[in-house]
C-alpha atoms as a PDB file:
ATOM      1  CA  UNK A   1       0.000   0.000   0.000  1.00  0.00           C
ATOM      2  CA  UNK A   2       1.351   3.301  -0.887  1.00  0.00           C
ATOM      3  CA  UNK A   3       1.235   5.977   1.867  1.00  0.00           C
ATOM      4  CA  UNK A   4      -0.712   9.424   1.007  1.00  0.00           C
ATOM      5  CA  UNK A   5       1.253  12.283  -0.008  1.00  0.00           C
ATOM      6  CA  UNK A   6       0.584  14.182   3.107  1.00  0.00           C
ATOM      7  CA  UNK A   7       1.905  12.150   5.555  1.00  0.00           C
ATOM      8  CA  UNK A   8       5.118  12.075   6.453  1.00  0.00           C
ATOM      9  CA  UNK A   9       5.845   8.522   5.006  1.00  0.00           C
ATOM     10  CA  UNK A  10       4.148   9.323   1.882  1.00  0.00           C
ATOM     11  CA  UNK A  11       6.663  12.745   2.017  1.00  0.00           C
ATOM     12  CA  UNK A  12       9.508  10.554   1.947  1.00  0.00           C
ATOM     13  CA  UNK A  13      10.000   8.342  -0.931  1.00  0.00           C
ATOM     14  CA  UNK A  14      12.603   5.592  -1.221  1.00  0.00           C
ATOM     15  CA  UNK A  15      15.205   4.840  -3.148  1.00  0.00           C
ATOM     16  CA  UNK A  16      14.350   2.571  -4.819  1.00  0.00           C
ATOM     17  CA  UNK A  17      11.463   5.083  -5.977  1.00  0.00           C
ATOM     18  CA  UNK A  18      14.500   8.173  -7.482  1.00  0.00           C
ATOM     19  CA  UNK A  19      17.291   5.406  -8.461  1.00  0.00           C
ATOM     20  CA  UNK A  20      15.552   2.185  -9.342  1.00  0.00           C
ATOM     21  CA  UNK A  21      17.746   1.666 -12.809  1.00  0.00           C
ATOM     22  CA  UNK A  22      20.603   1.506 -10.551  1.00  0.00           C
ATOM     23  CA  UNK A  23      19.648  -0.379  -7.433  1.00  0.00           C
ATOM     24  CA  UNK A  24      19.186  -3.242 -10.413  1.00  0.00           C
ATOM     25  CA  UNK A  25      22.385  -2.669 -12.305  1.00  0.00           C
ATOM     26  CA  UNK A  26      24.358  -2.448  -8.933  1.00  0.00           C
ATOM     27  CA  UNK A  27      22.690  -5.667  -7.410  1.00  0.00           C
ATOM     28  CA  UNK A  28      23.598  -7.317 -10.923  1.00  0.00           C
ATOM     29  CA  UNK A  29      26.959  -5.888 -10.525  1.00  0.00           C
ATOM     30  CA  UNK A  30      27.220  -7.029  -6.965  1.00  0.00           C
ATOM     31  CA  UNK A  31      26.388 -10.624  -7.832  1.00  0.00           C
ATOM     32  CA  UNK A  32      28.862 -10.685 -10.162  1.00  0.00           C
ATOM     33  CA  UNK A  33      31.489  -9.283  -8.127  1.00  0.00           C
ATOM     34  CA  UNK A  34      30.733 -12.768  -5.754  1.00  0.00           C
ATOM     35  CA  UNK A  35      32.487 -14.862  -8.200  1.00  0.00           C
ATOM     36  CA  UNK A  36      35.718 -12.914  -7.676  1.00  0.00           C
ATOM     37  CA  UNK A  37      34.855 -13.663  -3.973  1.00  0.00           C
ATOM     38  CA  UNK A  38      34.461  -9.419  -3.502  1.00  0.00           C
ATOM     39  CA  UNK A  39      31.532  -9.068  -1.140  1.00  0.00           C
ATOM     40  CA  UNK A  40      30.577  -5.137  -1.744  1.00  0.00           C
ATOM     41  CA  UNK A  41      28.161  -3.658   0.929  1.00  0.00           C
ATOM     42  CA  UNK A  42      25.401  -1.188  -0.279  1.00  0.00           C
ATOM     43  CA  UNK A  43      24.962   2.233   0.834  1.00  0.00           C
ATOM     44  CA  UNK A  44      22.650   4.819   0.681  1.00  0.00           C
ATOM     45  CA  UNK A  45      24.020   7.143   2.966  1.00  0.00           C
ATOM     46  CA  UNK A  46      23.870  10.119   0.276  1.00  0.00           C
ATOM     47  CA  UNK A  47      20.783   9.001  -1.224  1.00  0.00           C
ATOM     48  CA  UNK A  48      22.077   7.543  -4.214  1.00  0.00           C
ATOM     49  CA  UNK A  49      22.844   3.740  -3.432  1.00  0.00           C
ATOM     50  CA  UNK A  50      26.505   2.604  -4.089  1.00  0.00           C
ATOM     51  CA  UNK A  51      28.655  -0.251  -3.713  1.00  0.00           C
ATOM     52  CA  UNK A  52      31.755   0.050  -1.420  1.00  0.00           C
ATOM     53  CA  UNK A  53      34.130  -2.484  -2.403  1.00  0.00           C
ATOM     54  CA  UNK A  54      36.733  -1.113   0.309  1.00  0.00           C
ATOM     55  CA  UNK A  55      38.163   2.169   1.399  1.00  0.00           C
ATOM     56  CA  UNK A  56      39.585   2.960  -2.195  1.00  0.00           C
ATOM     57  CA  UNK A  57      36.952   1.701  -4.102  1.00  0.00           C
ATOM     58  CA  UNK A  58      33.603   3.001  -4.162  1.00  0.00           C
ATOM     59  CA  UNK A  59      31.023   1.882  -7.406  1.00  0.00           C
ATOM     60  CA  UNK A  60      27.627   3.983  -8.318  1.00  0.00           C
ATOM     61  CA  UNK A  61      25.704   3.935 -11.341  1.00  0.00           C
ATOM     62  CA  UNK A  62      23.337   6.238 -13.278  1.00  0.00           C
ATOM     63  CA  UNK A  63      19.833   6.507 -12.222  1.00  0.00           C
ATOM     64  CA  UNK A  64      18.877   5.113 -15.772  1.00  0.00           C
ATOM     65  CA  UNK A  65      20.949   1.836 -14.565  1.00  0.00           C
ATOM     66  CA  UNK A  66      22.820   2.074 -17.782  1.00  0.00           C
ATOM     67  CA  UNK A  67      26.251   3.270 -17.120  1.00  0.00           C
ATOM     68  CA  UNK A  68      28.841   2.050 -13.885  1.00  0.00           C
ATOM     69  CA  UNK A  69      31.391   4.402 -12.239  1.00  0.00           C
ATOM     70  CA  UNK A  70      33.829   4.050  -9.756  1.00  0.00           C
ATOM     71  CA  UNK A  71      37.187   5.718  -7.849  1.00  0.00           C
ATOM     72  CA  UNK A  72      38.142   6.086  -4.818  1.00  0.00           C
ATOM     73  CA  UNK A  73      35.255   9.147  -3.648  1.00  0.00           C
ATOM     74  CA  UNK A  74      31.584   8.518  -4.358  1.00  0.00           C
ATOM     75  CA  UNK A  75      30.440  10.722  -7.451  1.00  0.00           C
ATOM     76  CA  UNK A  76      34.067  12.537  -7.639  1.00  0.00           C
ATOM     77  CA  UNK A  77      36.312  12.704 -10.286  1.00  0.00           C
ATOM     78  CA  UNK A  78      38.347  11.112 -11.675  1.00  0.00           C
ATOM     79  CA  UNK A  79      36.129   8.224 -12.192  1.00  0.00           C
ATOM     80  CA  UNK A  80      36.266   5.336 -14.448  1.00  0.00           C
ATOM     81  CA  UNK A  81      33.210   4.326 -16.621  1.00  0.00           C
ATOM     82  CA  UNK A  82      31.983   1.605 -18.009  1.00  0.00           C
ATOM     83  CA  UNK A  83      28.119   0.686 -19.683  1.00  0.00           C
ATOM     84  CA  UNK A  84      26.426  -1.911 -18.012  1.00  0.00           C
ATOM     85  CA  UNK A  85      26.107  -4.336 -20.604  1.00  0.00           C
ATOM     86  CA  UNK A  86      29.832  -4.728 -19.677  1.00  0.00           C
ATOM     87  CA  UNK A  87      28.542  -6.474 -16.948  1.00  0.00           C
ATOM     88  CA  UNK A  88      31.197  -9.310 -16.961  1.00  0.00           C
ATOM     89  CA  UNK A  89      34.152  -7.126 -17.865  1.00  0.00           C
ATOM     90  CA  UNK A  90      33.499  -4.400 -15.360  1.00  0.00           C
ATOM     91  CA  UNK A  91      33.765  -7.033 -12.313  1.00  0.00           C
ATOM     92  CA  UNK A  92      36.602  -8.489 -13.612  1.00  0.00           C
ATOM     93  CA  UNK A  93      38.251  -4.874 -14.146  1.00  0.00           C
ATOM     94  CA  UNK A  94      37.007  -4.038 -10.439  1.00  0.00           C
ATOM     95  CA  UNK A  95      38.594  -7.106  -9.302  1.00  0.00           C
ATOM     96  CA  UNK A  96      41.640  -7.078 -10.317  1.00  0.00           C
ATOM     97  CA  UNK A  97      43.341  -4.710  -8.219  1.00  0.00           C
ATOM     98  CA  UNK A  98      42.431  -6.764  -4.557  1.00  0.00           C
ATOM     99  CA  UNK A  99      42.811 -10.436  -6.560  1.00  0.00           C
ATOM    100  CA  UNK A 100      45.972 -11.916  -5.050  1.00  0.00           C
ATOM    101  CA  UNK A 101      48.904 -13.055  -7.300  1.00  0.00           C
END
């Protein structure tokens, strides 16, 4: 059930609601990070939902869900890009850097 407008929940919308394009790509995304065993926590601190991956390493995506970024500050530059039908490439690119030798 959706809350009126005038109430304070129905004031509040969430997330999912303003970003759901990306709260799909980044749940793909995060799924495939699993096979590289990288277990990325989601955040919505700021509103827009993320991925940390670790303290250097922070993943958003476009409210459309159709393009990935990433570096070290969430929605800072400079930040790497990628479109999400890069799906597989992308994790593997992300993984890389904490994959031991």
């Amino acid at each position: 059930m959706t809350p009126y407008p005038s109430t304070s929940a129905g004031d509040q919308p969430s997330e999912a609601t303003w970003h759901p394009g990306a709260l799909v790509a980044l749940g793909h995304l995060r799924t495939e990070l699993h096979i590289h065993r990288i277990y990325p926590t989601i955040s919505h601190d700021q509103g827009q939902p993320r991925l940390v991956i670790n303290a250097d390493l922070i993943v958003w995506a476009d409210q459309a869900g159709t393009v990935f970024c990433w570096g070290p500050r969430f929605l800072e530059e400079p930040a790497e890009q990628a479109p999400t039908e890069e799906l597989p490439q992308v994790a593997r690119r992300l993984a890389e850097p904490t994959d031991p030798p």
